[in-house]
Protein backbone atom coordinates (compact mmCIF):
# COMPACT_ATOMS: atom_id res chain seq x y z
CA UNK A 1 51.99 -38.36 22.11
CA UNK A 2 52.68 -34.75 20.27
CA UNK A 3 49.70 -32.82 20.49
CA UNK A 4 48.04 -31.79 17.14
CA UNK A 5 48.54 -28.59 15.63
CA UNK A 6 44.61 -27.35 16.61
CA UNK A 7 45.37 -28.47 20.50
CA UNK A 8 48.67 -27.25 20.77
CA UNK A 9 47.36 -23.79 19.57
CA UNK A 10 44.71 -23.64 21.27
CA UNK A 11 46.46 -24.30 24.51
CA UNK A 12 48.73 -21.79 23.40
CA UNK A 13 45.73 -19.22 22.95
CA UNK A 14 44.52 -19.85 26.71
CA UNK A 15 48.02 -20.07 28.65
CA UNK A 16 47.69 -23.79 28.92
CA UNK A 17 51.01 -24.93 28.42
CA UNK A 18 51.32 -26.08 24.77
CA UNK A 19 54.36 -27.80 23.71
CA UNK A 20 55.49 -25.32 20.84
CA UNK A 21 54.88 -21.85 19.29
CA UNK A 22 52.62 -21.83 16.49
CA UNK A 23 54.32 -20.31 13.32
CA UNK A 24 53.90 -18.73 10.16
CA UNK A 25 55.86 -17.39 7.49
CA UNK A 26 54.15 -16.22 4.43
CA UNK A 27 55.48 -15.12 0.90
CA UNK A 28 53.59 -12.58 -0.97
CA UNK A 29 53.30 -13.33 -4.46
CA UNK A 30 55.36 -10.03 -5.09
CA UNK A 31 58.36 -11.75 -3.17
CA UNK A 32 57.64 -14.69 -5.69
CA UNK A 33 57.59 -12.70 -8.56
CA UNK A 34 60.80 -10.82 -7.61
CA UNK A 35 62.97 -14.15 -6.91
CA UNK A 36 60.83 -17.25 -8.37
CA UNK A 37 63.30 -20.03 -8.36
CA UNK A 38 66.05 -18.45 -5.58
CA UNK A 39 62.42 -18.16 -3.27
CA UNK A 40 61.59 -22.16 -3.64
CA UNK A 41 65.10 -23.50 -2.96
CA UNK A 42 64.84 -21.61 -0.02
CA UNK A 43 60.97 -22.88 0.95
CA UNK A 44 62.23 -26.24 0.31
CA UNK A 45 64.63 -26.12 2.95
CA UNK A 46 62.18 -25.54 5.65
CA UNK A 47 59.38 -28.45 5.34
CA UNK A 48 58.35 -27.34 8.99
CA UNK A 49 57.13 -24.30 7.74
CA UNK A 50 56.34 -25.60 4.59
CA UNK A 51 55.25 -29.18 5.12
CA UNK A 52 54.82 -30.71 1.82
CA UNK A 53 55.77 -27.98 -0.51
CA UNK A 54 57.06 -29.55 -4.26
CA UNK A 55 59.16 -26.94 -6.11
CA UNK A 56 57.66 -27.93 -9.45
CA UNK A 57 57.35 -25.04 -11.84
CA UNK A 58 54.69 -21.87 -11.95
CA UNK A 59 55.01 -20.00 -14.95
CA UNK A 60 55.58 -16.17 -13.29
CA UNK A 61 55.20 -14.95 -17.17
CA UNK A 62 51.30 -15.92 -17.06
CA UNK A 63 50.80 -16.11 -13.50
CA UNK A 64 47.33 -14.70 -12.30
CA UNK A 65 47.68 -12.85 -9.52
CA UNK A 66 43.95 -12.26 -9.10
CA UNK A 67 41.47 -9.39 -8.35
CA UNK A 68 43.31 -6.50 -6.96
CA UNK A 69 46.61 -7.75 -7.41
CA UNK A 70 47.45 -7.25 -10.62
CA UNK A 71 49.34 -4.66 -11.86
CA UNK A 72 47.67 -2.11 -14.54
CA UNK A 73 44.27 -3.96 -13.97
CA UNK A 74 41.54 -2.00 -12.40
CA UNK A 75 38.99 -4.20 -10.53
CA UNK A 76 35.49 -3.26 -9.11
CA UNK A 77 34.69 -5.20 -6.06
CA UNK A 78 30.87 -6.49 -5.05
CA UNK A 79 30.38 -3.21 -3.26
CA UNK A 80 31.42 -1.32 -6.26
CA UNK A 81 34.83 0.04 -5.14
CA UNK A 82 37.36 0.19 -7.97
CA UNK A 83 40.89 -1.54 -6.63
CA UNK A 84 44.10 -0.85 -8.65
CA UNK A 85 47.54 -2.23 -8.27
CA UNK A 86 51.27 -1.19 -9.89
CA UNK A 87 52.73 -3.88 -8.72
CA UNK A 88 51.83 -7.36 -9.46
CA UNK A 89 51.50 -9.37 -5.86
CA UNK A 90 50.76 -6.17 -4.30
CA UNK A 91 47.10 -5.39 -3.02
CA UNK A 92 46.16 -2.08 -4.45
CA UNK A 93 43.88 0.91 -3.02
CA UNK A 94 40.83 1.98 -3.93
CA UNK A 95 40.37 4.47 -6.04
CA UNK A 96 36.84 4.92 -6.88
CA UNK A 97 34.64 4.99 -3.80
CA UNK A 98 31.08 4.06 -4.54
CA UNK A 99 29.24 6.37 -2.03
CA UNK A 100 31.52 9.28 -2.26
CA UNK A 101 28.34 11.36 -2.16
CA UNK A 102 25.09 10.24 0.28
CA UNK A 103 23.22 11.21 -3.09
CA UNK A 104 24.05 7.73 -4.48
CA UNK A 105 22.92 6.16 -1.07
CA UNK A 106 19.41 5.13 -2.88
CA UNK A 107 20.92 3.49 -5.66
CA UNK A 108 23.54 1.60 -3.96
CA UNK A 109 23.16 -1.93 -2.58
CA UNK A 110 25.63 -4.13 -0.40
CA UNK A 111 26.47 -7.53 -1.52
CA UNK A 112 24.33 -10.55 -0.39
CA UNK A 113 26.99 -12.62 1.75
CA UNK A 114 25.16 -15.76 1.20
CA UNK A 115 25.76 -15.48 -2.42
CA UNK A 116 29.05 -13.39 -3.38
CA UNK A 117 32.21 -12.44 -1.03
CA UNK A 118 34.06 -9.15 -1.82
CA UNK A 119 35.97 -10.26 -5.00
CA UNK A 120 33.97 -13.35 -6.03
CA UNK A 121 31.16 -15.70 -5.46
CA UNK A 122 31.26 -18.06 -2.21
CA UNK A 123 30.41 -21.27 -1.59
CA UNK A 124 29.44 -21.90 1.73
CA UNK A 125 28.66 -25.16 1.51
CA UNK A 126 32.86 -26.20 0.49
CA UNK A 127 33.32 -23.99 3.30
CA UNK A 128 31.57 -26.15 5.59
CA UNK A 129 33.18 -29.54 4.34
CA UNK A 130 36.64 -27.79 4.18
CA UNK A 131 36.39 -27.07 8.32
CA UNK A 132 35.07 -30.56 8.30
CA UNK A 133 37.90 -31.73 6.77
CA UNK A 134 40.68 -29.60 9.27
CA UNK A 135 39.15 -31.21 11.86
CA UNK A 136 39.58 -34.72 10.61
CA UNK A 137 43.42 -33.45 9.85
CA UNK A 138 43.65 -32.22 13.72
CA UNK A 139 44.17 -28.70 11.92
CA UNK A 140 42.22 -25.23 13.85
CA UNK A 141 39.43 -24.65 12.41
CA UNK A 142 39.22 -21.02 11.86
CA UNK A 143 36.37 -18.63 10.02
CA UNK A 144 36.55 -15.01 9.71
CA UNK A 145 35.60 -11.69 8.17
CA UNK A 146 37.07 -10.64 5.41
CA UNK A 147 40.48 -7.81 6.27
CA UNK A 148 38.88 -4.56 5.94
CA UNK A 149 35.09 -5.79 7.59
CA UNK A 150 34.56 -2.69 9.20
CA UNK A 151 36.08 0.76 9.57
CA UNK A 152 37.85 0.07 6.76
CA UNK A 153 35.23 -0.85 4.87
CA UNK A 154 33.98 3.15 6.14
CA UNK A 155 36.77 4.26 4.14
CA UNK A 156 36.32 2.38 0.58
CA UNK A 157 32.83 3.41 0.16
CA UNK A 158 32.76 6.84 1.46
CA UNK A 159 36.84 7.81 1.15
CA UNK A 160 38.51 8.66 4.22
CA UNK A 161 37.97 12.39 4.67
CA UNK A 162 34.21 11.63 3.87
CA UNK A 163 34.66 9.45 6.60
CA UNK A 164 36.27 11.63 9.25
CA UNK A 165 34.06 14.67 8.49
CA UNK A 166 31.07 12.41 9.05
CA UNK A 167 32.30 11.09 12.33
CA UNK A 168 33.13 14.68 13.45
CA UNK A 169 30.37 15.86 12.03
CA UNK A 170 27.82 12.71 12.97
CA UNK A 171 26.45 12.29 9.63
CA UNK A 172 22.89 11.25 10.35
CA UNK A 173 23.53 9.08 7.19
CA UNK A 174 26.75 7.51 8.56
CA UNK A 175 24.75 5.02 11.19
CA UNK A 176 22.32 3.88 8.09
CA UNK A 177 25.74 2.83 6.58
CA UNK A 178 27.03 1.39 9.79
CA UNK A 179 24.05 -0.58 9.86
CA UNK A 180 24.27 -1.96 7.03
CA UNK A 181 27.78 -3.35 7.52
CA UNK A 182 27.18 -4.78 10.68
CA UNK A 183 23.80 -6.63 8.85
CA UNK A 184 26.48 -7.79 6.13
CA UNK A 185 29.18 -9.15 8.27
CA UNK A 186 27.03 -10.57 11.26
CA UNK A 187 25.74 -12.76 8.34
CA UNK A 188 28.94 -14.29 7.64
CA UNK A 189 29.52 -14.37 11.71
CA UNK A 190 26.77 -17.03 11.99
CA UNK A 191 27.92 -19.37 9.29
CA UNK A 192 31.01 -19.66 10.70
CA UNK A 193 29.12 -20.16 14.19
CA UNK A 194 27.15 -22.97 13.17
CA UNK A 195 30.38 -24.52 11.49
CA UNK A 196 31.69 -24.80 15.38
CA UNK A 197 35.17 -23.21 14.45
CA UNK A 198 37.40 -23.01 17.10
CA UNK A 199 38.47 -19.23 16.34
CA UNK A 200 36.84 -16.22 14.60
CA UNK A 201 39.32 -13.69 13.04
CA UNK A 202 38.74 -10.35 12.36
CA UNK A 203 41.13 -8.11 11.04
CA UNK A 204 41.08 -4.19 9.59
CA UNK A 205 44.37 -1.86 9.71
CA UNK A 206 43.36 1.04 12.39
CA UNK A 207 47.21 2.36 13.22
CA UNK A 208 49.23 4.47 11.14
CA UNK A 209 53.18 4.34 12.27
CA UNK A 210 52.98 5.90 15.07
CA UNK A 211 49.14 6.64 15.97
CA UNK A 212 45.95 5.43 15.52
CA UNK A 213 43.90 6.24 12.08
CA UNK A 214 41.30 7.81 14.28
CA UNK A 215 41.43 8.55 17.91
CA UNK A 216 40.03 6.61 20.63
CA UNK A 217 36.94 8.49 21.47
CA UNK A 218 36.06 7.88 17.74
CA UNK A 219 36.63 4.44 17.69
CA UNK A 220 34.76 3.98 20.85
CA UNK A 221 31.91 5.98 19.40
CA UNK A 222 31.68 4.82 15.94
CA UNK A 223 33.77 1.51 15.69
CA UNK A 224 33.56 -0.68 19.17
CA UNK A 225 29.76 -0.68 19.47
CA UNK A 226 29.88 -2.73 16.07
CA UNK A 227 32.59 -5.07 16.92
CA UNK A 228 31.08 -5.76 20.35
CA UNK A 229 27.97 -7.08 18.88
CA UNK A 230 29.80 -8.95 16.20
CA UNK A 231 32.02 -10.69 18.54
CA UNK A 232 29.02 -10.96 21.43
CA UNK A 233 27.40 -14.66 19.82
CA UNK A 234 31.62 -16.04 19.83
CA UNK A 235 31.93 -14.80 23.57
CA UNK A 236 28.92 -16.06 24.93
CA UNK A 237 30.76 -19.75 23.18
CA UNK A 238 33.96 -19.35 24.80
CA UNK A 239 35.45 -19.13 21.61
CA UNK A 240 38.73 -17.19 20.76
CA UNK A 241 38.73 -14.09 18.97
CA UNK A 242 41.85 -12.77 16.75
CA UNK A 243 42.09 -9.59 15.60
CA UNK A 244 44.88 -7.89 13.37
CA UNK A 245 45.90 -4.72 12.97
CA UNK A 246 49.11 -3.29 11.11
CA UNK A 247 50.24 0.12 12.66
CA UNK A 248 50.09 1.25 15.83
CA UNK A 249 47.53 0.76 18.24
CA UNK A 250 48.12 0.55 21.72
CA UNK A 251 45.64 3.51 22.19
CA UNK A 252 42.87 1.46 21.12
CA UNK A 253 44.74 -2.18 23.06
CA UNK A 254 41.76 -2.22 25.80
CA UNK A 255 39.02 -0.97 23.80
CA UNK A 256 39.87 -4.03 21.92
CA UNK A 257 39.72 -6.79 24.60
CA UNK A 258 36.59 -5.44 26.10
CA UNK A 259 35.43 -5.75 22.50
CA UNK A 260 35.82 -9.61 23.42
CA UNK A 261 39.76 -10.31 21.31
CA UNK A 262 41.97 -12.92 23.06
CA UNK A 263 44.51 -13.39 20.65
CA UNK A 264 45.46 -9.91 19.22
CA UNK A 265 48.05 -9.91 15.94
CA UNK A 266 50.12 -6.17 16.34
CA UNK A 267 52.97 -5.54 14.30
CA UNK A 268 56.39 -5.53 16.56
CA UNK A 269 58.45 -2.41 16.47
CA UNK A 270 56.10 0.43 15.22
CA UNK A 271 54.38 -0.69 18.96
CA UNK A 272 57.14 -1.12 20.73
CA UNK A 273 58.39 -4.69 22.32
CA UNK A 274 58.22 -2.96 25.29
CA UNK A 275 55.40 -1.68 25.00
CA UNK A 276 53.66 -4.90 23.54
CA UNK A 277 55.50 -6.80 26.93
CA UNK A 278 53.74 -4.04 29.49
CA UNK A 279 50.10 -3.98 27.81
CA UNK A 280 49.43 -7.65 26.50
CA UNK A 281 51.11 -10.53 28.00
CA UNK A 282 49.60 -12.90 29.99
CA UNK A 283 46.19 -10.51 29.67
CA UNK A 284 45.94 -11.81 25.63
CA UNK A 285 47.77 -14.06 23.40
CA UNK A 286 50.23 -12.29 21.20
CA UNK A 287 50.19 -13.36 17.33
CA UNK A 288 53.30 -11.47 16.83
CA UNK A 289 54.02 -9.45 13.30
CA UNK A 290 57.63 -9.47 13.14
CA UNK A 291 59.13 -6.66 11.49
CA UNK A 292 58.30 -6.30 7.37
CA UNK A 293 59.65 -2.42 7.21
CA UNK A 294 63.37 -2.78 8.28
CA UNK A 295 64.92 -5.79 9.82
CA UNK A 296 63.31 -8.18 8.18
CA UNK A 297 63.96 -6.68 4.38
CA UNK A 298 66.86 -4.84 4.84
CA UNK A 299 68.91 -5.94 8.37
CA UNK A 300 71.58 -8.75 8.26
CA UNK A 301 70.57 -12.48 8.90
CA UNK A 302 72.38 -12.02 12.21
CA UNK A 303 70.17 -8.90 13.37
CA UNK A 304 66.92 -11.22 12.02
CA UNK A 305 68.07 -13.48 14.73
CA UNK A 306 68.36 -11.11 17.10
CA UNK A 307 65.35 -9.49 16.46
CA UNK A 308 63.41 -12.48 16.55
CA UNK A 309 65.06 -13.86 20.33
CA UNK A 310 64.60 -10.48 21.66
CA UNK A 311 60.97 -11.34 21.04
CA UNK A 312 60.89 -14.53 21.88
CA UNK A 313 62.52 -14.10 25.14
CA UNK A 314 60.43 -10.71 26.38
CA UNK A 315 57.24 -11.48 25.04
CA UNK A 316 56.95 -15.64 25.74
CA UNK A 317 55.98 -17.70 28.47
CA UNK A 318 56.69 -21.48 29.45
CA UNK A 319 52.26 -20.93 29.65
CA UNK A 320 52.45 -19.94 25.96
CA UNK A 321 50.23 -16.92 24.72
CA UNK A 322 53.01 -15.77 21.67
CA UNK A 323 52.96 -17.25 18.48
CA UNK A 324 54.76 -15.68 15.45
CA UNK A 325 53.84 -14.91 12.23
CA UNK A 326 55.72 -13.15 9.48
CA UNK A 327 54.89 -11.70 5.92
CA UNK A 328 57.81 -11.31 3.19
CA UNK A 329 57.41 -8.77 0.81
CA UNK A 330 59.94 -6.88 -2.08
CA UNK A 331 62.72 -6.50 -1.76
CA UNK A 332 63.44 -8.91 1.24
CA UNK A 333 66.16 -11.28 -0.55
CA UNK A 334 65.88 -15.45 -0.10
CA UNK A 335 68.92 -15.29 2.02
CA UNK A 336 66.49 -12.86 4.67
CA UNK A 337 63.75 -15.53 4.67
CA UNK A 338 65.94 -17.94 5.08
CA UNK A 339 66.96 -16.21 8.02
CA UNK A 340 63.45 -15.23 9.18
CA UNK A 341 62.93 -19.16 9.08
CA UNK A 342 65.62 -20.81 10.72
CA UNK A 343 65.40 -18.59 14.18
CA UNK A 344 61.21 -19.52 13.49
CA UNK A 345 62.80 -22.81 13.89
CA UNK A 346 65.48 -22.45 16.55
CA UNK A 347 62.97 -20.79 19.18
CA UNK A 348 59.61 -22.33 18.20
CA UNK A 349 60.41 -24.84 21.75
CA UNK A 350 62.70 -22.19 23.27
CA UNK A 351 60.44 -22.07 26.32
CA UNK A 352 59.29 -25.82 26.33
CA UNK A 353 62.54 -27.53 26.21
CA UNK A 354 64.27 -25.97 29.18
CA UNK A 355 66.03 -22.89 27.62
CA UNK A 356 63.33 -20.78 28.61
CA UNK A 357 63.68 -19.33 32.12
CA UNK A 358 61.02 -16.75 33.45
């Protein structure tokens, strides 16, 4: 009998043999916007990828793209950062940060995490019977903190040279606010905990193309103390820990795993496959981010292929511990997903059906 899709990943996540390569392709709603109809007739050819997707019809004119997405539409967030957006799909930046000056540190208050998440209220109790639910389906049951939990979250409410200067300068003020984050987020930690997921994921961008954002002794100063203790209760449970990055990172790669990560989601070629080969595999399990800069948006189909064995075949194992996962944004054309898709299909069993040789 096939395994489900939570045991096969899992066993893929520990280098127990699974029987395929987890996989996911997502669509921003940018790409949607771009090519609307051309974008579904490709989706619909892939119900692997897209089990049970109907083309039906969303009306792009009157689409809402939500907080932060939508083009011309400032939005203040529940810790009072202002987001805005010129393109519609497109997460914006902030442009207003909230404690730009320590002065305001009195009258500013983080969000209550039982009550509202960063762009809305939350309901923890559908959370609860939607993980229920996931595990009736044989689906992974996964809970996480919301992309940007941490030193990113540094830079919205203070603005990044605020940021810096404090660390260089070690802003008394700074650890209040550190504080307070990890309060915030170790909050959310513990509902996932006592929801038994099978995964936490954690995820903030700390590379810039060919560097870290800050350098290591900063990040072990002012960033891994937090995530340790975050990540400590899912440790002590055996329980797998994803964490993504975009940029480059593999400065910070075992700052990271002594953090507690076991599945770690890098983006390919700003890295280096190389690179990603020498450093992670078979120590974590690589949630590969295939190329979204060049390849992917503006190569051929046949140098997608490519691309995507080259990674297959360096960074896989007949153990598992690779999945793939791939994000299409403007102005990658249907024909490129389609492309993106069908090698996601072609080597999903490359190294569990005998092609594979290590």
């Amino acid at each position: 009998m096939a395994l489900n899709n939570r045991d096969n990943y899992l066993r893929n996540a520990s280098f127990q043999y699974p029987e395929r390569m987890p996989l996911h392709l997502g669509i921003s709603n940018a790409s949607w916007d771009q090519w609307r109809d051309e974008m579904k007739d490709v989706v619909a050819r892939h119900p692997l990828l897209w089990p049970g997707f109907e083309k039906g019809r969303r009306d792009w004119d009157r689409f809402d793209f939500g907080p932060a997405y939508t083009a011309g539409e400032p939005f203040e967030d529940a810790w009072g950062c202002v987001w805005e957006t010129h393109v519609n799909g497109i997460e914006g930046v902030v442009t207003r940060f909230p404690l730009d000056s320590w002065d305001k540190w009195e009258s500013w208050q983080a969000p209550d995490p039982l009550e509202t998440a960063d762009r809305g209220p939350v309901d923890w109790e559908q959370r609860r019977r939607d993980m229920q639910a996931r595990r009736e389906q044989g689906e992974l049951r996964e809970g996480g903190l919301p992309h940007g939990f941490f030193f990113m979250r540094l830079t919205y409410l203070r603005g990044f040279e605020n940021l810096i200067m404090d660390m260089m300068n070690e802003e008394p003020m700074l650890w209040k606010l550190i504080d307070a984050l990890y309060e915030h987020n170790r909050v959310i930690v513990d509902q996932y905990l006592r929801m038994g997921v099978d995964m936490m994921g954690i995820g903030e961008d700390l590379g810039a193309q060919n560097t870290p954002l800050i350098s290591p002794e900063m990040f072990r100063r002012f960033c891994k103390p937090t995530y340790e203790k975050l990540l400590k209760p899912c440790v002590d449970r055996g329980m797998h820990v994803m964490q993504h990055s975009d940029g480059y990172i593999m400065d910070l790669v075992d700052d990271l795993i002594m953090a507690g990560v076991t599945i770690i989601n890098p983006q390919d070629l700003c890295n280096g496959i190389e690179n990603l080969r020498r450093e992670f595999k078979g120590r974590v399990c690589i949630r590969l981010d295939v190329d979204r800069q060049t390849v992917v948006p503006y190569g051929t189909p046949q140098e997608i292929h490519d691309l995507i064995e080259e990674e297959v075949r360096t960074l896989g194992s007949r153990k598992g511990g690779l999945e793939l996962i791939c994000g299409i944004y403007p102005p990658t054309s249907p024909e490129n997903v389609h492309a993106v898709a069908s090698a996601f299909e072609e080597f999903q069993t490359y190294w569990f059906d005998g092609r594979g040789q290590e």
